[in-house]
N, C-alpha and C. Protein backbone atom coordinates (compact mmCIF):
# COMPACT_ATOMS: atom_id res chain seq x y z
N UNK A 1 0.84 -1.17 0.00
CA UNK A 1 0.00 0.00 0.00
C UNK A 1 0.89 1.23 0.00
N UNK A 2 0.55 2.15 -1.07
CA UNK A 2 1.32 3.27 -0.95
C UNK A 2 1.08 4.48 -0.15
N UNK A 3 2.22 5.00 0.39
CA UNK A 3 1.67 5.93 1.06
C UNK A 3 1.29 7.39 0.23
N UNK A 4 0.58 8.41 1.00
CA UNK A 4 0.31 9.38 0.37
C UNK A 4 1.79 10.24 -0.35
N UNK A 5 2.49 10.24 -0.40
CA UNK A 5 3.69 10.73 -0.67
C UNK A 5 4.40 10.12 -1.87
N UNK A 6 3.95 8.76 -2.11
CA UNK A 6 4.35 8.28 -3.16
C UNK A 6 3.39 8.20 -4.19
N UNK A 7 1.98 8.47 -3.88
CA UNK A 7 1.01 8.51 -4.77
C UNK A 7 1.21 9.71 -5.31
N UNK A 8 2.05 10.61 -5.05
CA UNK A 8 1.82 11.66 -5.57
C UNK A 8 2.76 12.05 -6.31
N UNK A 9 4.21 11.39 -5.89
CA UNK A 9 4.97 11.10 -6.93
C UNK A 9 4.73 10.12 -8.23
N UNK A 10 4.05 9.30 -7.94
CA UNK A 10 3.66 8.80 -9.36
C UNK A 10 2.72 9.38 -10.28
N UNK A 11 1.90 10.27 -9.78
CA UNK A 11 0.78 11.14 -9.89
C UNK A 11 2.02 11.93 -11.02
N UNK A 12 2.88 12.24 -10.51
CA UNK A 12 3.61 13.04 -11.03
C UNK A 12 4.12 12.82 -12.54
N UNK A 13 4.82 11.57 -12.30
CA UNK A 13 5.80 11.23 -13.56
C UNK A 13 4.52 10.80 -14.07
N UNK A 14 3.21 10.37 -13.88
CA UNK A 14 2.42 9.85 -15.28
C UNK A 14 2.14 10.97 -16.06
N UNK A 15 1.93 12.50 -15.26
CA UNK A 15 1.80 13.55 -15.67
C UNK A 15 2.85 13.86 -16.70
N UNK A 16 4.26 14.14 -16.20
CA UNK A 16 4.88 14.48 -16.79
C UNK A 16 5.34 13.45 -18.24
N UNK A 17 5.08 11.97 -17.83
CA UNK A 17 5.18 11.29 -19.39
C UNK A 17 4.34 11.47 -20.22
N UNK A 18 3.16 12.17 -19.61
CA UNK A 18 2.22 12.40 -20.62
C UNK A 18 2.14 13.74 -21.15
N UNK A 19 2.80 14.48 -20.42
CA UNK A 19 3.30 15.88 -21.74
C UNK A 19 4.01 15.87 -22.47
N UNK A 20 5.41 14.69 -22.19
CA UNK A 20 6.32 14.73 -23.04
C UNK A 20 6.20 14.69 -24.50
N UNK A 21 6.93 15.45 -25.30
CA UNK A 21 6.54 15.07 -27.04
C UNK A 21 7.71 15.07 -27.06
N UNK A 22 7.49 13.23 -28.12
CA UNK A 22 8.74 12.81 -28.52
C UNK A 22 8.59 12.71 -30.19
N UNK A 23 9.57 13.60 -31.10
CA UNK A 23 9.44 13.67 -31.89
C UNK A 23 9.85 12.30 -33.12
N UNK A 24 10.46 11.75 -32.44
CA UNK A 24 10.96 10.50 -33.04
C UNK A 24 9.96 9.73 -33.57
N UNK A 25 9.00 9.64 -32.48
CA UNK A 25 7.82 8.64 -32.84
C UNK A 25 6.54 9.16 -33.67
N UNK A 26 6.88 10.96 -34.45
CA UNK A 26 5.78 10.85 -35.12
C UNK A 26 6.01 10.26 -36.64
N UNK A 27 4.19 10.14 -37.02
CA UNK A 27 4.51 9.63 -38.39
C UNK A 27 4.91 10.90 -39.61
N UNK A 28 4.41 10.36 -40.53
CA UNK A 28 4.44 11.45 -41.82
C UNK A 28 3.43 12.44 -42.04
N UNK A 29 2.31 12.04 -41.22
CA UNK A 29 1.54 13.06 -41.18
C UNK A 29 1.60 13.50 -39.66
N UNK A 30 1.86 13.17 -39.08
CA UNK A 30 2.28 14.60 -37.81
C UNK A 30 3.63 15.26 -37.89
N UNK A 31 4.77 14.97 -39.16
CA UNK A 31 5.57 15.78 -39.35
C UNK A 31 4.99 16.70 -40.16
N UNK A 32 4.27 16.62 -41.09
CA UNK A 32 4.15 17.70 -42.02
C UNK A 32 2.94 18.21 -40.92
N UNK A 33 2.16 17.97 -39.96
CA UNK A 33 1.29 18.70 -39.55
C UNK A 33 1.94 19.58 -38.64
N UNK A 34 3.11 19.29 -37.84
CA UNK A 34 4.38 19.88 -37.54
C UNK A 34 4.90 21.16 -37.95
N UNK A 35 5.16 20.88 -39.34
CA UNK A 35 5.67 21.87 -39.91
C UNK A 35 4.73 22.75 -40.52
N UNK A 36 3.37 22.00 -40.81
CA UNK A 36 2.85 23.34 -41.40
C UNK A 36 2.08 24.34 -39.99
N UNK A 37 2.19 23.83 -38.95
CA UNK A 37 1.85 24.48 -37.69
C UNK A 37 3.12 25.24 -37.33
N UNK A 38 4.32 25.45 -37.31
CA UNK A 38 4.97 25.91 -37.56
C UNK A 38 5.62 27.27 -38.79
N UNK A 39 5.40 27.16 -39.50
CA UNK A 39 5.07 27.85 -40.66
C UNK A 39 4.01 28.85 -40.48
N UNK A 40 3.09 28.32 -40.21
CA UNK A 40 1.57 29.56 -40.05
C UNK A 40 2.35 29.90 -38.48
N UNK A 41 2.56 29.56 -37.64
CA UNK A 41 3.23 30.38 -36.46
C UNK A 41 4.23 31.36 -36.96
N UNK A 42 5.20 30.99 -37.36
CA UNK A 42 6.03 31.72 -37.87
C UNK A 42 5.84 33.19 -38.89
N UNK A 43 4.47 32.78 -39.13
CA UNK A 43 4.23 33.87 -40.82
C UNK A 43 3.06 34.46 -39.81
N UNK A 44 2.34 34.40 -38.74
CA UNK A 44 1.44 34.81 -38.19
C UNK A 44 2.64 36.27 -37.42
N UNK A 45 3.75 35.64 -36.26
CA UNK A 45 4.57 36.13 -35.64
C UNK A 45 5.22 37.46 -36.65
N UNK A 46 5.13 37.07 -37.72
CA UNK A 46 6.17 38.39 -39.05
C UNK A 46 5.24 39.01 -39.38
N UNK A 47 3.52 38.41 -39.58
CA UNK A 47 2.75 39.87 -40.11
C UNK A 47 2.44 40.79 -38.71
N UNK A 48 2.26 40.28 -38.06
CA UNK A 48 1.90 41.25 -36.60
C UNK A 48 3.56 41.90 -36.88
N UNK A 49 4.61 41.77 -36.42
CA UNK A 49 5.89 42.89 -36.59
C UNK A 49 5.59 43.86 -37.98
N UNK A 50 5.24 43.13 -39.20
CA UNK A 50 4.93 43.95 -39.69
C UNK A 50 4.34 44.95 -40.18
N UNK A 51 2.91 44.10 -39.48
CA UNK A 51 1.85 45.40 -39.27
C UNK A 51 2.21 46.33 -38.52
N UNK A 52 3.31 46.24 -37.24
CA UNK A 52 3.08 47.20 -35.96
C UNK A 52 3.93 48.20 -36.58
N UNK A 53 5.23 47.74 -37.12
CA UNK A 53 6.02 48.38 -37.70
C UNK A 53 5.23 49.78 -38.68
N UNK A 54 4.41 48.91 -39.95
CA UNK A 54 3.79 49.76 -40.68
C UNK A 54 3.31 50.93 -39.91
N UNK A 55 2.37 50.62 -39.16
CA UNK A 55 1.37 51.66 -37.98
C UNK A 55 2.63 52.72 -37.46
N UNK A 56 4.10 51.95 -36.91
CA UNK A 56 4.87 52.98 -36.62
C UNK A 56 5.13 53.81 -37.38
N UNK A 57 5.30 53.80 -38.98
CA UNK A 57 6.18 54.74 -40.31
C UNK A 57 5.06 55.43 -40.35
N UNK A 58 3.79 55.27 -40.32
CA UNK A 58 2.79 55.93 -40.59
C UNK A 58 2.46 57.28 -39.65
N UNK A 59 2.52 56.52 -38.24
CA UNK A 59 2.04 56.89 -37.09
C UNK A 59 2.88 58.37 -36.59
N UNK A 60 4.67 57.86 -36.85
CA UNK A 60 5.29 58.59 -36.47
C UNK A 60 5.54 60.06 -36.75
N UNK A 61 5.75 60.05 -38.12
CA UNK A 61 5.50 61.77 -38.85
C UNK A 61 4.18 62.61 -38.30
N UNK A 62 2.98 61.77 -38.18
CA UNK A 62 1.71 62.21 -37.76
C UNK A 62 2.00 63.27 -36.59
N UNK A 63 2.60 62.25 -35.24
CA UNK A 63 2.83 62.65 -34.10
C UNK A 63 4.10 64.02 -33.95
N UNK A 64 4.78 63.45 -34.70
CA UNK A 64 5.66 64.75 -34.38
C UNK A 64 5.50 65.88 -35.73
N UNK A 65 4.85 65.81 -36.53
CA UNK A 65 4.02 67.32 -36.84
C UNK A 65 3.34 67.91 -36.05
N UNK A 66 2.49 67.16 -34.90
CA UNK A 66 1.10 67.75 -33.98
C UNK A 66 2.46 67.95 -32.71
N UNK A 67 3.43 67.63 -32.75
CA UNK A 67 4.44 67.98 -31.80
C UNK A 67 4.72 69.20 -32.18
N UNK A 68 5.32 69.44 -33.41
CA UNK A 68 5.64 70.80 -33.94
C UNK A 68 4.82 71.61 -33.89
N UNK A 69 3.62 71.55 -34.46
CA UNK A 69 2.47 72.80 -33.81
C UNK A 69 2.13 73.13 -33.20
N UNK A 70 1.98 72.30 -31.83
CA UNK A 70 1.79 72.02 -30.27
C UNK A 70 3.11 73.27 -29.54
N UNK A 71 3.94 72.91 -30.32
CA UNK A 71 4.80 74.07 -29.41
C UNK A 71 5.15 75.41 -30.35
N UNK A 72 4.90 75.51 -31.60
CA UNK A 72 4.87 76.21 -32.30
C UNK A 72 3.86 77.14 -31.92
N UNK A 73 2.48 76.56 -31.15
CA UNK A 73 1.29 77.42 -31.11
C UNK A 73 1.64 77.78 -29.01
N UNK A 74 2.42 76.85 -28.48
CA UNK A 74 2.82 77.24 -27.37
C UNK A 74 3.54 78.41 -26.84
N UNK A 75 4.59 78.50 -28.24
CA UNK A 75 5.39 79.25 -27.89
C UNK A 75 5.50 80.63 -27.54
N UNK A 76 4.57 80.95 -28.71
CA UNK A 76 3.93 82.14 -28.63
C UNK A 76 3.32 82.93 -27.48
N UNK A 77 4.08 83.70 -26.67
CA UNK A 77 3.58 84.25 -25.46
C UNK A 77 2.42 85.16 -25.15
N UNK A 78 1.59 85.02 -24.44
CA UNK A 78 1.09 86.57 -24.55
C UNK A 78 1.18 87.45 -23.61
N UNK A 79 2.38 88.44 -24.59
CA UNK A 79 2.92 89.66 -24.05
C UNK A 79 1.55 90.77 -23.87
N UNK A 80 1.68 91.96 -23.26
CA UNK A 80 0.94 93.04 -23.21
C UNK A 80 1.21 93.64 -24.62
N UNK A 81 -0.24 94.19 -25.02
CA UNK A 81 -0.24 94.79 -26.19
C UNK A 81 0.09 96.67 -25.45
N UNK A 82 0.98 97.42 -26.14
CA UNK A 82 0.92 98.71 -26.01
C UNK A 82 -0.06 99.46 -26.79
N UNK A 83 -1.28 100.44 -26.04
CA UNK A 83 -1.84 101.17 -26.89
C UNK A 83 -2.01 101.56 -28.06
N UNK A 84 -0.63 101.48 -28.72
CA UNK A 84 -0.78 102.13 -30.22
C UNK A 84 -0.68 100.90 -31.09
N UNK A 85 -0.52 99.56 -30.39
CA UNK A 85 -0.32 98.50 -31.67
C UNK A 85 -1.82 97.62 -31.53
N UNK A 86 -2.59 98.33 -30.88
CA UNK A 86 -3.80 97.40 -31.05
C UNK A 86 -4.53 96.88 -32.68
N UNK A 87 -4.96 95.88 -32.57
CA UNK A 87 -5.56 95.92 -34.30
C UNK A 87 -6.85 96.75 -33.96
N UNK A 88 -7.35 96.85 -35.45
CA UNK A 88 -8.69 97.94 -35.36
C UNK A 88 -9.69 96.93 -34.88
N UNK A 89 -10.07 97.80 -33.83
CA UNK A 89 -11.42 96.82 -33.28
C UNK A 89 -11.02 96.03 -32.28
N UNK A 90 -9.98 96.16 -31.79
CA UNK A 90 -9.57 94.98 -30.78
C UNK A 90 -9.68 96.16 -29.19
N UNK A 91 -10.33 95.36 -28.40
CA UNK A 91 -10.49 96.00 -27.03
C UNK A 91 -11.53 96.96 -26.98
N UNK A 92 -12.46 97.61 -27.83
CA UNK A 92 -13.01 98.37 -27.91
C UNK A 92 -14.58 97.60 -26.75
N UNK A 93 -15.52 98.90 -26.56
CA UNK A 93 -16.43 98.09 -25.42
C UNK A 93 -17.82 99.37 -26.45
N UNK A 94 -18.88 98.33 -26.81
CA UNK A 94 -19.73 98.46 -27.26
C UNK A 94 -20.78 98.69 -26.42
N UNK A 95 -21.29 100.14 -26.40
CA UNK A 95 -22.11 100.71 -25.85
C UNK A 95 -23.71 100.11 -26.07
N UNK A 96 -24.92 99.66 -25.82
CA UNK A 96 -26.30 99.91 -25.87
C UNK A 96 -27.18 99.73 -24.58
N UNK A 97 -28.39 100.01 -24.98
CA UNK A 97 -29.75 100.01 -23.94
C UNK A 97 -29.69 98.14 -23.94
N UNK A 98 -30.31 98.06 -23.12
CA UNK A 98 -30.92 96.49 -23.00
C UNK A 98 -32.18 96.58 -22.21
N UNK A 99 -33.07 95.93 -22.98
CA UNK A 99 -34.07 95.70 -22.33
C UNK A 99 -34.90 94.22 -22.25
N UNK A 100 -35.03 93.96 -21.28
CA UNK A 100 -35.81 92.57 -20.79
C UNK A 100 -36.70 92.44 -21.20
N UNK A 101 -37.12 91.47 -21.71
CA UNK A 101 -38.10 90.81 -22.04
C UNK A 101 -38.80 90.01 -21.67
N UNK A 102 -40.36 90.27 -21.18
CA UNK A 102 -40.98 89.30 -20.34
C UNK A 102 -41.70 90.27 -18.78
N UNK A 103 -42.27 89.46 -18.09
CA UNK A 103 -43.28 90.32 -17.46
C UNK A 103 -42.17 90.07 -16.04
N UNK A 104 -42.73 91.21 -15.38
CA UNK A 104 -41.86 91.40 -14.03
C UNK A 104 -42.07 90.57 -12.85
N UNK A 105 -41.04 89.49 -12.09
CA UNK A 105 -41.07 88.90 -11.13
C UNK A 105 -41.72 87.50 -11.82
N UNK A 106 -41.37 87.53 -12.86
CA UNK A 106 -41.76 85.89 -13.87
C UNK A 106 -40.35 84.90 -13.29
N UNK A 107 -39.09 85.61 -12.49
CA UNK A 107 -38.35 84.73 -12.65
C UNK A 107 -37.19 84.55 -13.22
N UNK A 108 -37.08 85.17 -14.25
CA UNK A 108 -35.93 85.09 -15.14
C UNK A 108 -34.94 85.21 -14.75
């Protein structure tokens, strides 16, 4: 009778003989199923780099133009304008009446 300690070592190695893959013993059709599982791994692994890649050449000019304008439009301080360089129409304060519309103590 085994004890608990050895059941669990055997527990073990049946486990582990049963993951093992031994390539020796496949036939002709689990080599080529082998390799063509391999192959589509391989060509799956190169279009993703190459897609990410693409997205980068694309991506990158994008980003650092909106970099360049970003501080191009940053840079620009705003200093105090002196009196005489105002544009026409700039700062000026438009005078009128206003009157309400609507009846008194409605709320508004």
């Amino acid at each position: 009778m085994a004890d608990g300690r050895t059941a669990h070592i055997d527990l073990m190695q049946t486990t582990y003989r049963y993951r093992q893959i031994q390539f020796g013993r496949l036939g002709w059709r689990g080599r080529i199923t082998l390799a063509v599982a391999l192959t589509l791994g391989v060509a799956f692994v190169a279009a993703i780099a190459v897609l990410s890649l693409a997205f980068a050449v694309i991506l990158l000019p994008v980003v650092a133009l909106g970099a360049i304008v970003a501080g191009w439009r940053l840079r620009r301080p705003g200093r105090p304008v002196a009196p005489g360089e105002r544009k026409d129409g700039a700062g000026r304060v438009i005078e009128t009446d206003y009157v309400v519309i609507g009846r008194p103590g409605e709320g508004r």
